[in-house]
C-alpha atoms as a PDB file:
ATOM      1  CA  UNK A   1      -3.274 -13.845  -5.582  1.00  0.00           C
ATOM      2  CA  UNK A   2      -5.542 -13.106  -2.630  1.00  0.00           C
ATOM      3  CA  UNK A   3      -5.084 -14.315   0.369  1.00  0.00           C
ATOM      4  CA  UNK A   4      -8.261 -13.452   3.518  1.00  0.00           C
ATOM      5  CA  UNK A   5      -7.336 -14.471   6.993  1.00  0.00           C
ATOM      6  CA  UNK A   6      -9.491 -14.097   9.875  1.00  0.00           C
ATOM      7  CA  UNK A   7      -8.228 -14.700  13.214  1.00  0.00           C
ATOM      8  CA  UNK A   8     -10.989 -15.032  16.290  1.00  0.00           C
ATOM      9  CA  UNK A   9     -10.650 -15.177  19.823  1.00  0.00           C
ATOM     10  CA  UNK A  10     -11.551 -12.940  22.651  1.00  0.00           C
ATOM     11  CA  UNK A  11     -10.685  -9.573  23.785  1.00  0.00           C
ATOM     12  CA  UNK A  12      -7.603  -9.888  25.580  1.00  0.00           C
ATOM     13  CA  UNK A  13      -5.504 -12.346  23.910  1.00  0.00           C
ATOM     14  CA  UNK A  14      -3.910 -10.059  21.157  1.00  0.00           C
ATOM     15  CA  UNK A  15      -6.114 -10.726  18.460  1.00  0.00           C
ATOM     16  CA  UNK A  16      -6.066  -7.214  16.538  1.00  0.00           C
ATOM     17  CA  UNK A  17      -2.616  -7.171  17.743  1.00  0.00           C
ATOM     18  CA  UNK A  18      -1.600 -10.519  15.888  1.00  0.00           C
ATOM     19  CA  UNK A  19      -3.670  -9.055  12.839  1.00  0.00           C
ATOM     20  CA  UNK A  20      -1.588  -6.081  12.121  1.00  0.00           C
ATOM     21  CA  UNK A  21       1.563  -7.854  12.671  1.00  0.00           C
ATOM     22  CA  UNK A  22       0.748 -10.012  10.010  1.00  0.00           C
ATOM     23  CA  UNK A  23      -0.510  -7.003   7.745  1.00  0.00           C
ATOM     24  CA  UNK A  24       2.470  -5.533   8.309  1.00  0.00           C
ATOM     25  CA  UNK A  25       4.533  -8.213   7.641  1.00  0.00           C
ATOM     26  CA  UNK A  26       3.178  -8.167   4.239  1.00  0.00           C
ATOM     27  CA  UNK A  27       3.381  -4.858   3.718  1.00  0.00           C
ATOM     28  CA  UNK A  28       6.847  -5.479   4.217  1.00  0.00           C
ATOM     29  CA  UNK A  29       7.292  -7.794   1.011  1.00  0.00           C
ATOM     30  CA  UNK A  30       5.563  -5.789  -1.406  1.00  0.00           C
ATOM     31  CA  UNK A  31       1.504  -6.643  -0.756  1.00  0.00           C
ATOM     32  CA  UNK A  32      -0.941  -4.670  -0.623  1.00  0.00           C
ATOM     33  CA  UNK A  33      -3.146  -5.475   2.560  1.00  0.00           C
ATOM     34  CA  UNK A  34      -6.494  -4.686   4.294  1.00  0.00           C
ATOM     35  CA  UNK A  35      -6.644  -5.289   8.118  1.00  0.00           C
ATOM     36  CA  UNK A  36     -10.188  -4.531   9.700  1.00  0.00           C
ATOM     37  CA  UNK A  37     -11.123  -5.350  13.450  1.00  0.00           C
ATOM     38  CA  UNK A  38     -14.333  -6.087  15.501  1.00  0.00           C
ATOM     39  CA  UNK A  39     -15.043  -6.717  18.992  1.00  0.00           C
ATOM     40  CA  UNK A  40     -17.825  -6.881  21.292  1.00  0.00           C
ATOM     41  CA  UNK A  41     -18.563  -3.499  23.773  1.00  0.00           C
ATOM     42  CA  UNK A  42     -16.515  -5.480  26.472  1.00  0.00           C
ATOM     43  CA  UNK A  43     -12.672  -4.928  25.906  1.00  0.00           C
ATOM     44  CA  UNK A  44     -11.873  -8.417  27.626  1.00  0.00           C
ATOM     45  CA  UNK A  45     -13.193 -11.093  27.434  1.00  0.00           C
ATOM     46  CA  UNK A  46     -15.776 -10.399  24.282  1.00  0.00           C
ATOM     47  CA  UNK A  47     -15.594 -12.589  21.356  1.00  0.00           C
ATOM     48  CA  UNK A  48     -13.086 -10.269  18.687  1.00  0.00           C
ATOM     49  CA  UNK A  49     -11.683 -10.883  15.211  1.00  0.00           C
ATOM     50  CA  UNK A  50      -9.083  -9.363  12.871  1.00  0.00           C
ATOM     51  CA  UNK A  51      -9.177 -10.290   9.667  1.00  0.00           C
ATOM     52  CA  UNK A  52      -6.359  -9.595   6.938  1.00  0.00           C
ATOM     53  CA  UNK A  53      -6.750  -9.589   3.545  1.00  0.00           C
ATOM     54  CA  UNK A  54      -3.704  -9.517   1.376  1.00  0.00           C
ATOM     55  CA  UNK A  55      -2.927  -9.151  -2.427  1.00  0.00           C
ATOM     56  CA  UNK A  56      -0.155  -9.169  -5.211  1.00  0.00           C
ATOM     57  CA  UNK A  57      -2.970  -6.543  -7.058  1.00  0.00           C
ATOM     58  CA  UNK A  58      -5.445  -3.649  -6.072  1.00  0.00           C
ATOM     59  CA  UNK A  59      -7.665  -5.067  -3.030  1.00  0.00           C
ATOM     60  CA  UNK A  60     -10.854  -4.568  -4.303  1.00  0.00           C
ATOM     61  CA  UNK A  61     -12.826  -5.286  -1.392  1.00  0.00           C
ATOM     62  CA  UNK A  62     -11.362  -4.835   2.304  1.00  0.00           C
ATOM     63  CA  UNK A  63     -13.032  -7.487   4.198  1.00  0.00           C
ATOM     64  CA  UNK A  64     -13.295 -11.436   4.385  1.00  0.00           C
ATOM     65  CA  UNK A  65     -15.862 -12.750   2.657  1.00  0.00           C
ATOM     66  CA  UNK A  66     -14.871 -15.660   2.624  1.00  0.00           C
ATOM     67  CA  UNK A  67     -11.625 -17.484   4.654  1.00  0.00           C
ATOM     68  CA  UNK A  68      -8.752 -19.151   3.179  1.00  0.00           C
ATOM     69  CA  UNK A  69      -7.200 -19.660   6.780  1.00  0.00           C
ATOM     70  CA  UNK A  70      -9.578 -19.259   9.848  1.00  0.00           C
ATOM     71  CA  UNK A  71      -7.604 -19.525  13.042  1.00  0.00           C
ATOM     72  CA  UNK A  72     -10.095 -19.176  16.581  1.00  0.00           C
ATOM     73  CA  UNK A  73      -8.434 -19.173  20.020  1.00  0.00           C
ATOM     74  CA  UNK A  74     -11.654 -19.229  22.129  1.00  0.00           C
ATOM     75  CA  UNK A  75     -14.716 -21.031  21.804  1.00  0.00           C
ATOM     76  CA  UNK A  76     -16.944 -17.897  21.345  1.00  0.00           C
ATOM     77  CA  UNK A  77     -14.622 -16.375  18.356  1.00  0.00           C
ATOM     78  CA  UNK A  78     -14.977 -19.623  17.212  1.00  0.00           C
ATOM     79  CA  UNK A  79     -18.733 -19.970  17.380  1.00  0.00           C
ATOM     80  CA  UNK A  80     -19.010 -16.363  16.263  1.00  0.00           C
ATOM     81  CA  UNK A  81     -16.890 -16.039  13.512  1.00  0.00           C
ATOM     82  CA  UNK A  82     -16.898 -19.716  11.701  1.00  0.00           C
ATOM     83  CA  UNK A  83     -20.184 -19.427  10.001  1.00  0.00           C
ATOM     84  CA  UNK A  84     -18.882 -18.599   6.459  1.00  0.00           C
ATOM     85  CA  UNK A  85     -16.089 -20.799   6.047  1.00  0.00           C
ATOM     86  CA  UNK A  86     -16.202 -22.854   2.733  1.00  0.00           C
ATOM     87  CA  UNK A  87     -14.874 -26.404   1.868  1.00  0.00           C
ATOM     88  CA  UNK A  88     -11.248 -25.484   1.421  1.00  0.00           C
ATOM     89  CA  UNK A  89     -10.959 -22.995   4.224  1.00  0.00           C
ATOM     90  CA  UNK A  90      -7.756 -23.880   6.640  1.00  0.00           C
ATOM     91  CA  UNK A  91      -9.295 -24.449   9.966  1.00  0.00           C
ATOM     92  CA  UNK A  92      -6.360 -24.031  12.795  1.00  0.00           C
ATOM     93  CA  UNK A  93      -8.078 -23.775  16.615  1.00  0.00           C
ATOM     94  CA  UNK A  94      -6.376 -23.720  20.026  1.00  0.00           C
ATOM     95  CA  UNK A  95      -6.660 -27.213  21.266  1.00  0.00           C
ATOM     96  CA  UNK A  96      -7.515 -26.809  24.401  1.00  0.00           C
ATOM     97  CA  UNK A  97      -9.342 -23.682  23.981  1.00  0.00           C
ATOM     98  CA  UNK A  98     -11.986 -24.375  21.026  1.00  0.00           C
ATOM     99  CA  UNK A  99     -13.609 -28.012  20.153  1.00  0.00           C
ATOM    100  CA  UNK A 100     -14.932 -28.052  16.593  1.00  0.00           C
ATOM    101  CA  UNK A 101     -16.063 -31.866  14.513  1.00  0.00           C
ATOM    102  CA  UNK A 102     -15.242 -29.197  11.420  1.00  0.00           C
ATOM    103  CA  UNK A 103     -13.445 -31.576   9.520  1.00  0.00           C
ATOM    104  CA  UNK A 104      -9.814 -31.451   8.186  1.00  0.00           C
ATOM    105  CA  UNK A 105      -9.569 -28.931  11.447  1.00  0.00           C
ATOM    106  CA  UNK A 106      -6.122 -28.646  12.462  1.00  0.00           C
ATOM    107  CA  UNK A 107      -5.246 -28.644  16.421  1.00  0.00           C
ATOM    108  CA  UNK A 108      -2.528 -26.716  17.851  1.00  0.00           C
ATOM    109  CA  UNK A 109      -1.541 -26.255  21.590  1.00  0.00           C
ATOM    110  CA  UNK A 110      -1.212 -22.322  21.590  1.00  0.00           C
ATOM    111  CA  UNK A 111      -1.708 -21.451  24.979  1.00  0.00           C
ATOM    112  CA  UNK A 112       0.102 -24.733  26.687  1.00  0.00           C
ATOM    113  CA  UNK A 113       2.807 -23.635  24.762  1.00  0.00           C
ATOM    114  CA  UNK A 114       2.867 -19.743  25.196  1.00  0.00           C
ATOM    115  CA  UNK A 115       2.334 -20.651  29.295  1.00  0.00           C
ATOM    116  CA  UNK A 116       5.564 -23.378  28.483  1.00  0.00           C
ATOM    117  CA  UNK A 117       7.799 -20.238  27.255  1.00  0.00           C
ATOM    118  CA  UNK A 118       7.010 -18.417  30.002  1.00  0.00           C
ATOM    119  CA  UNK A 119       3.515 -16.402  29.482  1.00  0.00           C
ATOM    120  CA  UNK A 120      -0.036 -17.355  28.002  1.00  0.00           C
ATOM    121  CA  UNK A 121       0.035 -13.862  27.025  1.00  0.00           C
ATOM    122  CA  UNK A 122       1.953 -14.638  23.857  1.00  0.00           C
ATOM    123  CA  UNK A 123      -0.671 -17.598  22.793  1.00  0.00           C
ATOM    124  CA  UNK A 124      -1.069 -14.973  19.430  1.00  0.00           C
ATOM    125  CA  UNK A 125       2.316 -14.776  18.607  1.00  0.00           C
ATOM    126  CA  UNK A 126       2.992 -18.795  18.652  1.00  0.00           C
ATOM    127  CA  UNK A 127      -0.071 -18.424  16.453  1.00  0.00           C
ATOM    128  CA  UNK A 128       1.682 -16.563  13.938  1.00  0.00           C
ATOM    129  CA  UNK A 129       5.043 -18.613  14.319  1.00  0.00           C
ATOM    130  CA  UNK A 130       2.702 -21.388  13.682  1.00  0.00           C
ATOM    131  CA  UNK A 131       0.837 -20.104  10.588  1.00  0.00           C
ATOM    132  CA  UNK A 132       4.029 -18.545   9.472  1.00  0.00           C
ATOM    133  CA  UNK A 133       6.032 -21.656   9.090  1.00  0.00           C
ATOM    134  CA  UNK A 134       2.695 -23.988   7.968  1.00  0.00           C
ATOM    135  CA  UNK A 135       1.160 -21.459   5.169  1.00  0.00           C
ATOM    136  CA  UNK A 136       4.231 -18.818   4.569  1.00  0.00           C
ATOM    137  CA  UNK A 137       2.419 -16.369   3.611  1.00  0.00           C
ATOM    138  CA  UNK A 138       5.433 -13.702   4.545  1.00  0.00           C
ATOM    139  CA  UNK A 139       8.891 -14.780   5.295  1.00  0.00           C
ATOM    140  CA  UNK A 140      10.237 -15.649   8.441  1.00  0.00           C
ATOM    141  CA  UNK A 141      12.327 -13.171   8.543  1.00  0.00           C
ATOM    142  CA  UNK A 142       9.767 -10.502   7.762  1.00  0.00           C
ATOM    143  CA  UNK A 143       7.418 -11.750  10.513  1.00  0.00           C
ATOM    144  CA  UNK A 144       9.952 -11.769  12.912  1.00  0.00           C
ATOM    145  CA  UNK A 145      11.138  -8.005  12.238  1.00  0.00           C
ATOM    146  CA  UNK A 146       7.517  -7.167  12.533  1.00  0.00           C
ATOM    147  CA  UNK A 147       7.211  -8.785  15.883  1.00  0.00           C
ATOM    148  CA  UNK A 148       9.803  -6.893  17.393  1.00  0.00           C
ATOM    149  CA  UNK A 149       8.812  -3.698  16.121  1.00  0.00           C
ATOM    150  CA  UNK A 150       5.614  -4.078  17.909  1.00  0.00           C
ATOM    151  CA  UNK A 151       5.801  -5.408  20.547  1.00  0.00           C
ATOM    152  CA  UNK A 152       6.571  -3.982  24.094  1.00  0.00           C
ATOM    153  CA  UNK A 153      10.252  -3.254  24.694  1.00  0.00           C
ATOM    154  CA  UNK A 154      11.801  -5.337  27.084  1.00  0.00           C
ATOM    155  CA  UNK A 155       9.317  -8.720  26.121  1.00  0.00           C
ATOM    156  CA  UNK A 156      11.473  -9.417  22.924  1.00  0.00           C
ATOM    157  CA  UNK A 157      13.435 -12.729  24.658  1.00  0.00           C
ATOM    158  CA  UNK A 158       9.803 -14.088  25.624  1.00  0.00           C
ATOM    159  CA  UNK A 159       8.303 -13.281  22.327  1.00  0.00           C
ATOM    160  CA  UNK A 160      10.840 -14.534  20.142  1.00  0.00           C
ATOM    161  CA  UNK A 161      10.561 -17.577  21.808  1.00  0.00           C
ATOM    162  CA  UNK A 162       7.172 -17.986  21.639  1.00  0.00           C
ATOM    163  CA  UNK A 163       7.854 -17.756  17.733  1.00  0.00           C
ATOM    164  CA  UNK A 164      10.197 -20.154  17.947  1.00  0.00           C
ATOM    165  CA  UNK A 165       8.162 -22.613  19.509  1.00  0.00           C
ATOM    166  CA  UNK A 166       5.136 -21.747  17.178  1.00  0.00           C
ATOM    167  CA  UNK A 167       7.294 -21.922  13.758  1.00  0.00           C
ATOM    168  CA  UNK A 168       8.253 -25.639  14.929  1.00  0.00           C
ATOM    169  CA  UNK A 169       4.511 -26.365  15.383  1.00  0.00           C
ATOM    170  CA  UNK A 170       4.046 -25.806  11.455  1.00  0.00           C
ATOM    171  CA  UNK A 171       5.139 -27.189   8.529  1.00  0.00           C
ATOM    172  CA  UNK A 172       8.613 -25.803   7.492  1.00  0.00           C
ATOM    173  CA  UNK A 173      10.664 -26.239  11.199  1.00  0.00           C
END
């Protein structure tokens, strides 16, 4: 099994951050994982990536080539970083952030619901409640621990929530 994620959005909105959570998180359970990172010269605001790739065997090469999930919160990381998905690719954008005719796209409200828990700042970890519950690619459990051993002491309330509210968006709540 190998699994390549690529998340896109723009500097700023946790991105890289949301990328090594989910590395980590499969660390956790065994994988092995790659997690590479680009971003423009700007530090906000830029179009950046992270992309993941995970494996039950020896990762053999360390970047996406292609897809199997593609998740863009901006337009830009979007425009940027969609080129090379294939017919099969999961397409999950920010509804209100990124418009796309890609078909079988799926829509998700993470940033009306990260600034509904309290702070759009967490838009990237309803992300990965949401692709957590919808593709389970590591436990919940797992991502969860992961989450709170990276983010900033004294934010876990606000970001567990924001999980919360993402893992109900997906496919197992």
């Amino acid at each position: 099994m190998r699994k390549e994620v690529r998340i896109a959005g723009f500097g700023g909105q946790g991105i890289v951050l949301a990328g090594v959570i989910l590395g980590e998180a499969a660390s956790r359970e065994g994988m092995n994982v790659v997690q590479t990172q680009s971003y423009g010269p700007e530090s906000r605001g830029g179009a950046a990536r992270s992309e993941v790739v995970i494996a039950d065997g020896l990762v053999d090469y360390p970047k996406v080539t292609v897809p199997d999930i593609f998740i863009a919160l901006s337009q830009p990381g979007f425009d940027k970083y969609s080129a090379d998905v294939k017919k099969g690719t999961k397409i999950v954008v920010d509804k209100d952030l990124v418009k796309t005719d890609m078909k079988g796209a799926v829509e998700a409200p993470f940033l009306k619901t990260a600034e509904k828990v309290g702070r759009k700042i967490v838009a990237n970890i309803v992300m990965l409640g949401y692709i957590t519950s919808e593709y389970q690619i590591v436990s919940k459990k797992t991502m969860m621990a992961t989450i709170l051993d990276r983010i900033p002491k004294g934010t876990e309330k606000l970001n567990i929530k924001a999980f919360e509210e993402g893992y109900k968006m997906g496919g197992k709540s």
